[in-house]
Structure formats: C-alpha cells, structure tokens
PDB file of N, CA and C in Angstrom:
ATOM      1  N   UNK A   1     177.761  74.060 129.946  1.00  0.00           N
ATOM      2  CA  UNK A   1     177.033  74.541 131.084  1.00  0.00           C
ATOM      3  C   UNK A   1     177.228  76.054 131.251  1.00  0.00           C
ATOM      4  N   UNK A   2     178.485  76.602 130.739  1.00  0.00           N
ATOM      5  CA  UNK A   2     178.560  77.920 131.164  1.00  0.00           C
ATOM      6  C   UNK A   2     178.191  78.702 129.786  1.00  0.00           C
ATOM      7  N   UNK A   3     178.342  78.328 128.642  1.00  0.00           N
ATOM      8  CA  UNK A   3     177.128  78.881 128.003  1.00  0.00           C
ATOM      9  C   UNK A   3     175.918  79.147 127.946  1.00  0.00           C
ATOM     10  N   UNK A   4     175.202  77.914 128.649  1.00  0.00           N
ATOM     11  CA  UNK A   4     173.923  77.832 129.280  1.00  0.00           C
ATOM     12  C   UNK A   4     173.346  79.059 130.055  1.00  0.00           C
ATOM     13  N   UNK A   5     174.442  79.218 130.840  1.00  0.00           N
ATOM     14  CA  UNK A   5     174.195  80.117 132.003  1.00  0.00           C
ATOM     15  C   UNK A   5     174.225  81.450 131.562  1.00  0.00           C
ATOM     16  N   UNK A   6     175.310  81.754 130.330  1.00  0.00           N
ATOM     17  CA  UNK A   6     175.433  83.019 129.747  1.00  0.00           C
ATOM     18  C   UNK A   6     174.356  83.253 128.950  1.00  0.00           C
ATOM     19  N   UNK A   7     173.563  82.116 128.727  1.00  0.00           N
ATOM     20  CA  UNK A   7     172.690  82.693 127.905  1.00  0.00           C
ATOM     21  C   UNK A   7     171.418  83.270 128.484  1.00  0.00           C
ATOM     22  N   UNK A   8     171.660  82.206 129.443  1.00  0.00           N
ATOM     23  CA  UNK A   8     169.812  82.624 130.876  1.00  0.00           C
ATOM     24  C   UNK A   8     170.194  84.372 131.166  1.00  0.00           C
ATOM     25  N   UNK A   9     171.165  84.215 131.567  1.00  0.00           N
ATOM     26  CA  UNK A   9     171.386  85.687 131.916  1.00  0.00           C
ATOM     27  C   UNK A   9     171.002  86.862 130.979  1.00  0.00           C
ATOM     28  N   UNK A  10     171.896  86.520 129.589  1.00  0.00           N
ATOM     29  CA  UNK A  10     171.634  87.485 128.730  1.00  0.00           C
ATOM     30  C   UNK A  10     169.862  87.668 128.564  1.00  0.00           C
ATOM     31  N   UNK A  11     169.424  86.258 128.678  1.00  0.00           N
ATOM     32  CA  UNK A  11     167.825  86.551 128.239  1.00  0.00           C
ATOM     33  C   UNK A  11     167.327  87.205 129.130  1.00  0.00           C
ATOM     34  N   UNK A  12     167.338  87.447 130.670  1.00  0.00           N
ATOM     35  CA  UNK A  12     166.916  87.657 131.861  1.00  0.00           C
ATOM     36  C   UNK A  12     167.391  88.999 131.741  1.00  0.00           C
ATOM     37  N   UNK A  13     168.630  89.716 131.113  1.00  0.00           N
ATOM     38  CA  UNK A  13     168.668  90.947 130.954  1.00  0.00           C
ATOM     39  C   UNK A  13     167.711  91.954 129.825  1.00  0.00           C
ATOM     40  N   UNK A  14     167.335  90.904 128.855  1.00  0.00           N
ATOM     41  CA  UNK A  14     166.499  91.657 127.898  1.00  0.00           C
ATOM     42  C   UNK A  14     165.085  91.433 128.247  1.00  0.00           C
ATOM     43  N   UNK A  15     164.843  90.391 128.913  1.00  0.00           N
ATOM     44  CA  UNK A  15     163.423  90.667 129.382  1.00  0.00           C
ATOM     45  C   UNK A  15     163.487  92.080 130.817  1.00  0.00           C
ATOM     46  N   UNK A  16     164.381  92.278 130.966  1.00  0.00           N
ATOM     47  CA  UNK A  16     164.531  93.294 132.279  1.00  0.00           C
ATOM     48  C   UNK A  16     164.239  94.542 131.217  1.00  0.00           C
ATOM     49  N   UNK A  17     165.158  94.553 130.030  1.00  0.00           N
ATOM     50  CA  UNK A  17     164.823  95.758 129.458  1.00  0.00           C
ATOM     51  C   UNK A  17     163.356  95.599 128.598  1.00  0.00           C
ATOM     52  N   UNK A  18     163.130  94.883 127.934  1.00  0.00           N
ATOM     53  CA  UNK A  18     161.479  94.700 128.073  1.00  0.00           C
ATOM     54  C   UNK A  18     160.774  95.388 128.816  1.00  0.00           C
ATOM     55  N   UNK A  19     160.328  95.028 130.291  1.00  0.00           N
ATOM     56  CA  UNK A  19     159.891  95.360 131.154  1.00  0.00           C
ATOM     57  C   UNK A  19     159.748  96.764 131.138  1.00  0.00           C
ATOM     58  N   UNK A  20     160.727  96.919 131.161  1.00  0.00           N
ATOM     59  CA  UNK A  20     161.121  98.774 131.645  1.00  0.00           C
ATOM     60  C   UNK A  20     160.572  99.661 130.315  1.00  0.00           C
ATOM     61  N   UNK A  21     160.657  98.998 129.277  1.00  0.00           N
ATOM     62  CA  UNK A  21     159.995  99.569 127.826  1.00  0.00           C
ATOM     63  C   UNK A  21     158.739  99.275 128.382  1.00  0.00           C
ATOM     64  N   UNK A  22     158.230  98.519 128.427  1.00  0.00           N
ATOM     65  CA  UNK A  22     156.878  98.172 128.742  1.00  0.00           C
ATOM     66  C   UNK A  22     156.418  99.627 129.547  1.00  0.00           C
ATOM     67  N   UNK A  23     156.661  99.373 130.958  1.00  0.00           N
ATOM     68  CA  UNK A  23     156.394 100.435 132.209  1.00  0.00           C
ATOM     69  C   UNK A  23     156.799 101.631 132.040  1.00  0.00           C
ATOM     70  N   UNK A  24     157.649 101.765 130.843  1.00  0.00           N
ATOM     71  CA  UNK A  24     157.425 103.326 130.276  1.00  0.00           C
ATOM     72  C   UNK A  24     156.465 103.846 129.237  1.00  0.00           C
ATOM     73  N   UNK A  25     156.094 102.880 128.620  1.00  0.00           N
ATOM     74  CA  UNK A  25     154.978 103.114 127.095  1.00  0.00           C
ATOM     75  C   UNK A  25     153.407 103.246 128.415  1.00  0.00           C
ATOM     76  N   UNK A  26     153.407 102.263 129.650  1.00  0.00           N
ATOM     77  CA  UNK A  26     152.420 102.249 129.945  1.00  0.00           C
ATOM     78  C   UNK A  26     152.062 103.422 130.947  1.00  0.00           C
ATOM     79  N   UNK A  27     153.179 104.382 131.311  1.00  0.00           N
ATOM     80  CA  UNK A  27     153.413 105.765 132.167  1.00  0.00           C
ATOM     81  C   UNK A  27     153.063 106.815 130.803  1.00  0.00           C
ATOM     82  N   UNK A  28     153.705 106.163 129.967  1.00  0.00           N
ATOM     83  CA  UNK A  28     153.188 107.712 128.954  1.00  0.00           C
ATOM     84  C   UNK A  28     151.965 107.833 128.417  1.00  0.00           C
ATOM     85  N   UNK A  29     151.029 106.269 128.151  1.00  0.00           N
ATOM     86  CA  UNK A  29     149.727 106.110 127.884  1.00  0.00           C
ATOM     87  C   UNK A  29     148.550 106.660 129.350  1.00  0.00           C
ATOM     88  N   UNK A  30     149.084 106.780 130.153  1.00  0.00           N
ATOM     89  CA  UNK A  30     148.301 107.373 131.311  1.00  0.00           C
ATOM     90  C   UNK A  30     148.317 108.570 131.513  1.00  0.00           C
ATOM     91  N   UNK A  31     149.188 108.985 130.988  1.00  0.00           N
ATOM     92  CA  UNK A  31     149.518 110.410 131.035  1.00  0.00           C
ATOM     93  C   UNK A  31     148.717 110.833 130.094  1.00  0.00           C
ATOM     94  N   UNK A  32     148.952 110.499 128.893  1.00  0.00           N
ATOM     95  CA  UNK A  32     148.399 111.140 127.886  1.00  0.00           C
ATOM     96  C   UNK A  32     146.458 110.995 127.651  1.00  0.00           C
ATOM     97  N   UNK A  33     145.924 109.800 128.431  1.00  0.00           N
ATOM     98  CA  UNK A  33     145.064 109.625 128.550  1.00  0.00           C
ATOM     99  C   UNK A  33     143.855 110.880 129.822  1.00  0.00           C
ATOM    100  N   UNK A  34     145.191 110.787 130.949  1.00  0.00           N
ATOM    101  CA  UNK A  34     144.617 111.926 131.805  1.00  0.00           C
ATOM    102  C   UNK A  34     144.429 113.356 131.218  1.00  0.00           C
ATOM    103  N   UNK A  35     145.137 113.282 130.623  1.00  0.00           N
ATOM    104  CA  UNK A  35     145.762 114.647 129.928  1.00  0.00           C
ATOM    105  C   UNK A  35     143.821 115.265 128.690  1.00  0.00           C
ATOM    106  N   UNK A  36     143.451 113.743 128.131  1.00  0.00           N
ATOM    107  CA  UNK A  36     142.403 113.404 127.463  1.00  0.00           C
ATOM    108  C   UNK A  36     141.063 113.604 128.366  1.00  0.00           C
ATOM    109  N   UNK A  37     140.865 113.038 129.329  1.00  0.00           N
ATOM    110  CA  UNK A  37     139.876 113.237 130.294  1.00  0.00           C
ATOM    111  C   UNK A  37     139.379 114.487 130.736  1.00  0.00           C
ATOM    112  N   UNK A  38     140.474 114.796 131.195  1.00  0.00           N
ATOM    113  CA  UNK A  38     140.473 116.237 131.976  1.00  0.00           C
ATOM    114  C   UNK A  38     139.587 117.456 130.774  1.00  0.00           C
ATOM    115  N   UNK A  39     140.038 117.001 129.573  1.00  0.00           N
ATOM    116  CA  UNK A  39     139.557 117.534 128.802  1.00  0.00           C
ATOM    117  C   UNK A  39     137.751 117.743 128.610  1.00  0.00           C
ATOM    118  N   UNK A  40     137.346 116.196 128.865  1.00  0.00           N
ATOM    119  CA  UNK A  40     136.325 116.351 129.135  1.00  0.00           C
ATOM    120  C   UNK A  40     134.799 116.634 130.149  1.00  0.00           C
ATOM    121  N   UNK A  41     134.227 117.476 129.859  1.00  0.00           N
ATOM    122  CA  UNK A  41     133.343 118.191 130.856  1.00  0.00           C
ATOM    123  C   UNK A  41     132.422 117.054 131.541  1.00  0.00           C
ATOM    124  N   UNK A  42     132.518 117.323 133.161  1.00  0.00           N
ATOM    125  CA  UNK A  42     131.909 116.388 134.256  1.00  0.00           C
ATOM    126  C   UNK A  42     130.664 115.989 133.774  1.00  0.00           C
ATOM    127  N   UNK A  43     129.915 117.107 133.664  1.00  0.00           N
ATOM    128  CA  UNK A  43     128.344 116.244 133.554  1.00  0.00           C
ATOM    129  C   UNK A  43     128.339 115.420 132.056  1.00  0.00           C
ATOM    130  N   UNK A  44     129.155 115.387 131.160  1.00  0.00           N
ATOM    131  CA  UNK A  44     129.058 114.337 129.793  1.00  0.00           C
ATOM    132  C   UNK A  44     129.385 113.062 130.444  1.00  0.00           C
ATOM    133  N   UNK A  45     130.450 113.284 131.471  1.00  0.00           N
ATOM    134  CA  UNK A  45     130.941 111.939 132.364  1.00  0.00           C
ATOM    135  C   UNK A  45     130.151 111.222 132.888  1.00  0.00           C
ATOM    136  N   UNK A  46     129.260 112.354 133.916  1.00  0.00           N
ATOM    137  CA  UNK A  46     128.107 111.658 134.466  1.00  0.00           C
ATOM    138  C   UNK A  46     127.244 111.256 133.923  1.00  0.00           C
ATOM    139  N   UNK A  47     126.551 111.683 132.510  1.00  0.00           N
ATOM    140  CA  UNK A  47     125.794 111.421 131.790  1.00  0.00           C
ATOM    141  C   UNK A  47     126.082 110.012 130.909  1.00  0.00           C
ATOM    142  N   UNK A  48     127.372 110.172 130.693  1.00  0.00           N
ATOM    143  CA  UNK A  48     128.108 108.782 129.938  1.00  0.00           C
ATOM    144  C   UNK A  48     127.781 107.110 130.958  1.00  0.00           C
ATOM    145  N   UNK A  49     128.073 107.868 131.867  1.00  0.00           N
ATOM    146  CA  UNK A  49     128.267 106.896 133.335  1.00  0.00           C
ATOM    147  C   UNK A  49     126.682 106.194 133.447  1.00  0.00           C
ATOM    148  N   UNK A  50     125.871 107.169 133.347  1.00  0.00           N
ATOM    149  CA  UNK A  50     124.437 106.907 134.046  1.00  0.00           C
ATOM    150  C   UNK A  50     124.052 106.057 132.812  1.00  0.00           C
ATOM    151  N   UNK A  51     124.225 106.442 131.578  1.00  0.00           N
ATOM    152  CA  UNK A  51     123.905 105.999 130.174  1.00  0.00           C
ATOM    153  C   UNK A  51     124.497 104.445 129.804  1.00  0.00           C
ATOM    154  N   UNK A  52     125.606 103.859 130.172  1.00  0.00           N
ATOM    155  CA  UNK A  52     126.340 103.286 130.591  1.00  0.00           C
ATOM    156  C   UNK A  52     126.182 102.255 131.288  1.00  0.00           C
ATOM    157  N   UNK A  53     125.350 102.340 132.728  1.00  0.00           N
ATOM    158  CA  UNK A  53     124.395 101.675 134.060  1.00  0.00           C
ATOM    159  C   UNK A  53     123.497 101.403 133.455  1.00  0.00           C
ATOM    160  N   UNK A  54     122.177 102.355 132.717  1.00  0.00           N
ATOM    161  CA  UNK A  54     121.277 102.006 132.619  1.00  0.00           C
ATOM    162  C   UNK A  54     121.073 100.598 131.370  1.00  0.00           C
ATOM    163  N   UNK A  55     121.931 101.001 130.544  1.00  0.00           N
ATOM    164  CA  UNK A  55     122.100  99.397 129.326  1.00  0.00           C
ATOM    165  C   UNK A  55     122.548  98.467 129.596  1.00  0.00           C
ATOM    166  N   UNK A  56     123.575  98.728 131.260  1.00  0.00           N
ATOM    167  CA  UNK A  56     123.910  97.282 131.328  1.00  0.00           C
ATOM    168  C   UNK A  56     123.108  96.693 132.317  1.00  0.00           C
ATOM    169  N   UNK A  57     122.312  97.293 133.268  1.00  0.00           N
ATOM    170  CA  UNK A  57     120.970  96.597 133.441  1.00  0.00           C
ATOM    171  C   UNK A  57     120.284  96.360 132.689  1.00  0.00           C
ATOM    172  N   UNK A  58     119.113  96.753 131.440  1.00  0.00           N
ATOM    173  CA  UNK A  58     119.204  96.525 130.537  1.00  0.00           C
ATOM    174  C   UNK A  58     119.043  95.056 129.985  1.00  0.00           C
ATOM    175  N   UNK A  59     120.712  94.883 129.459  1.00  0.00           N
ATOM    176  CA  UNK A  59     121.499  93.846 129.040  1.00  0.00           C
ATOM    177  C   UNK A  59     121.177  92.500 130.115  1.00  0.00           C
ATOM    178  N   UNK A  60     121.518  92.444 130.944  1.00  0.00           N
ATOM    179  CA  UNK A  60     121.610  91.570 132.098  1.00  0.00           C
ATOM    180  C   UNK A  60     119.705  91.524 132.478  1.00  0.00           C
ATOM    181  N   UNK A  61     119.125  92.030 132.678  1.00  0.00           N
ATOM    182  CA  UNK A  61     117.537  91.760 132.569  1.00  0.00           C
ATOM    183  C   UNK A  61     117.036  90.628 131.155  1.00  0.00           C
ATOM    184  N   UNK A  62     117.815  90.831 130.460  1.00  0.00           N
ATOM    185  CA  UNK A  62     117.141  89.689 129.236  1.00  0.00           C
ATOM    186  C   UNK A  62     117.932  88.395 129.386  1.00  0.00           C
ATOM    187  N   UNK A  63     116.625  87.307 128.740  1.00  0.00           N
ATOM    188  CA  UNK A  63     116.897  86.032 129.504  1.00  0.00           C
ATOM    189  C   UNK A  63     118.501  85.966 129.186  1.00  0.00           C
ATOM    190  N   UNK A  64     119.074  85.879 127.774  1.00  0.00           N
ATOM    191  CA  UNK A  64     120.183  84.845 127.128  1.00  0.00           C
ATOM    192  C   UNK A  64     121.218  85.736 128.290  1.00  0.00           C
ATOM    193  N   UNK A  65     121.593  87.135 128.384  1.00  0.00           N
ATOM    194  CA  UNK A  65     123.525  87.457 128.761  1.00  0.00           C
ATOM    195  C   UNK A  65     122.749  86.913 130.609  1.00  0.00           C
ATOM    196  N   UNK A  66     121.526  86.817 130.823  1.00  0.00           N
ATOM    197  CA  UNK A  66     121.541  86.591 132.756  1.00  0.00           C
ATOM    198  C   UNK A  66     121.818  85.300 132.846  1.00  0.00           C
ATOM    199  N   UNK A  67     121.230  84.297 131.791  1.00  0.00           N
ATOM    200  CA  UNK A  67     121.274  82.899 132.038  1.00  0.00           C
ATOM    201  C   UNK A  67     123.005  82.574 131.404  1.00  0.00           C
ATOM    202  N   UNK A  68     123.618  83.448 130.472  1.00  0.00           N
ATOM    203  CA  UNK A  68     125.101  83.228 130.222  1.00  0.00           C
ATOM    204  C   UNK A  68     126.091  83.162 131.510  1.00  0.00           C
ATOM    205  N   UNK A  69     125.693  84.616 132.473  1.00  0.00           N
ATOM    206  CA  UNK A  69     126.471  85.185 133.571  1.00  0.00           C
ATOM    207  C   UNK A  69     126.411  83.994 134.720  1.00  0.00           C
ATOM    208  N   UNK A  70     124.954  83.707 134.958  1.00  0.00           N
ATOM    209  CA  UNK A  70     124.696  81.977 135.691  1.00  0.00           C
ATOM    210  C   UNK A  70     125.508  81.168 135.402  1.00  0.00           C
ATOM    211  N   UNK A  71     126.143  80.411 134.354  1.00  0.00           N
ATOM    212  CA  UNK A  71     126.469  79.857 133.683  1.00  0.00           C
ATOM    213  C   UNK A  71     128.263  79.728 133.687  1.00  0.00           C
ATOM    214  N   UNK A  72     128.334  81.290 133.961  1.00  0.00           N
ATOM    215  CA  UNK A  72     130.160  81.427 133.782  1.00  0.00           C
ATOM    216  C   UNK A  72     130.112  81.528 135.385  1.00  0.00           C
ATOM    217  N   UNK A  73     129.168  81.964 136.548  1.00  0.00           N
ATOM    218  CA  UNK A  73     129.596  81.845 137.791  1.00  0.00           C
ATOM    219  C   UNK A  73     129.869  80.216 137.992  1.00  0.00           C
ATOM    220  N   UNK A  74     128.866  79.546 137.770  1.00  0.00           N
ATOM    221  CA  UNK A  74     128.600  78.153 138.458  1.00  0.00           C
ATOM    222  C   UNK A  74     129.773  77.570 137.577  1.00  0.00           C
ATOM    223  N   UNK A  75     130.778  77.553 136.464  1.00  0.00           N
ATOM    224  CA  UNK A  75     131.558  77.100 135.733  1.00  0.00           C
ATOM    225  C   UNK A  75     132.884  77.922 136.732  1.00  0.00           C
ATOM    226  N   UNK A  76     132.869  78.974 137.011  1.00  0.00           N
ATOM    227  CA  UNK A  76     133.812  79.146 137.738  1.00  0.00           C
ATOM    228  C   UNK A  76     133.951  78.691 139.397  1.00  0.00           C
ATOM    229  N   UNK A  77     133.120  78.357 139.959  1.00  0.00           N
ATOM    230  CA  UNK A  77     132.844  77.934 140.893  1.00  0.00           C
ATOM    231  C   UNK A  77     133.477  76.263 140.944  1.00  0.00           C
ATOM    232  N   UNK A  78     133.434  75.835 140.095  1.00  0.00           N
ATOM    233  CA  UNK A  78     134.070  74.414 139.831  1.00  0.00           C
ATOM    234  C   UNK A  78     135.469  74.285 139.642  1.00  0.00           C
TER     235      UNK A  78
END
C-alpha cells in the first residue's frame, strides 16, 4: 500500500512537471507568434479577414457542407 502511494505521488509530481513544460512551450509559442503578426501590415489582415468571410459563406451556401452543418447541429442536439 505504501508503495502504491509512493508511486501516485511520484506520478502526480511528473505530470506537475509536464504541465509546467507544457505552459511554458505554450508562453513561448505566443510570444513568438505575436512577435510574427505584428510583423504583418493591417490592411493584408483585413484583406485576409474579408477574403476569409467571403469563402466561408461561399462554402456554407452550397447544398453538401449546409446540409453537413444541419446534420452535426441536430446530432449534437441529441
């Protein structure tokens, strides 16, 4: 039993350090991503953005992805 216990622990300590690896890889990927953005000029953004809207209306106007999206609401709904 008290091996048992030494072992929950030990695992419960390496998933702690896990974690903390985790929430640091995912602080430096934001960083480095902002760092990426900033780089790029507003109106390509807006233009990306609008470009972006307009295909996924688009997309969703033709019968098969509107009658799919029907399909995954009323399936989630259950």
């Amino acid at each position: 039993m008290k091996a048992l216990s030494e072992d929950i622990q030990r695992r419960s300590r390496e998933m702690d350090r896990q974690r903390s690896s985790a929430l640091v890889l995912l602080k430096r990927q934001k960083c480095e991503l902002q760092q990426q953005v900033q780089k790029i000029p507003l109106p390509v953004m807006i233009g990306l953005a609008l470009v972006g809207g307009f295909l996924t209306q688009r997309l969703f106007r033709t019968r098969v992805p509107s009658r799919a999206f029907r399909l995954f609401l009323r399936w989630r709904k259950l």
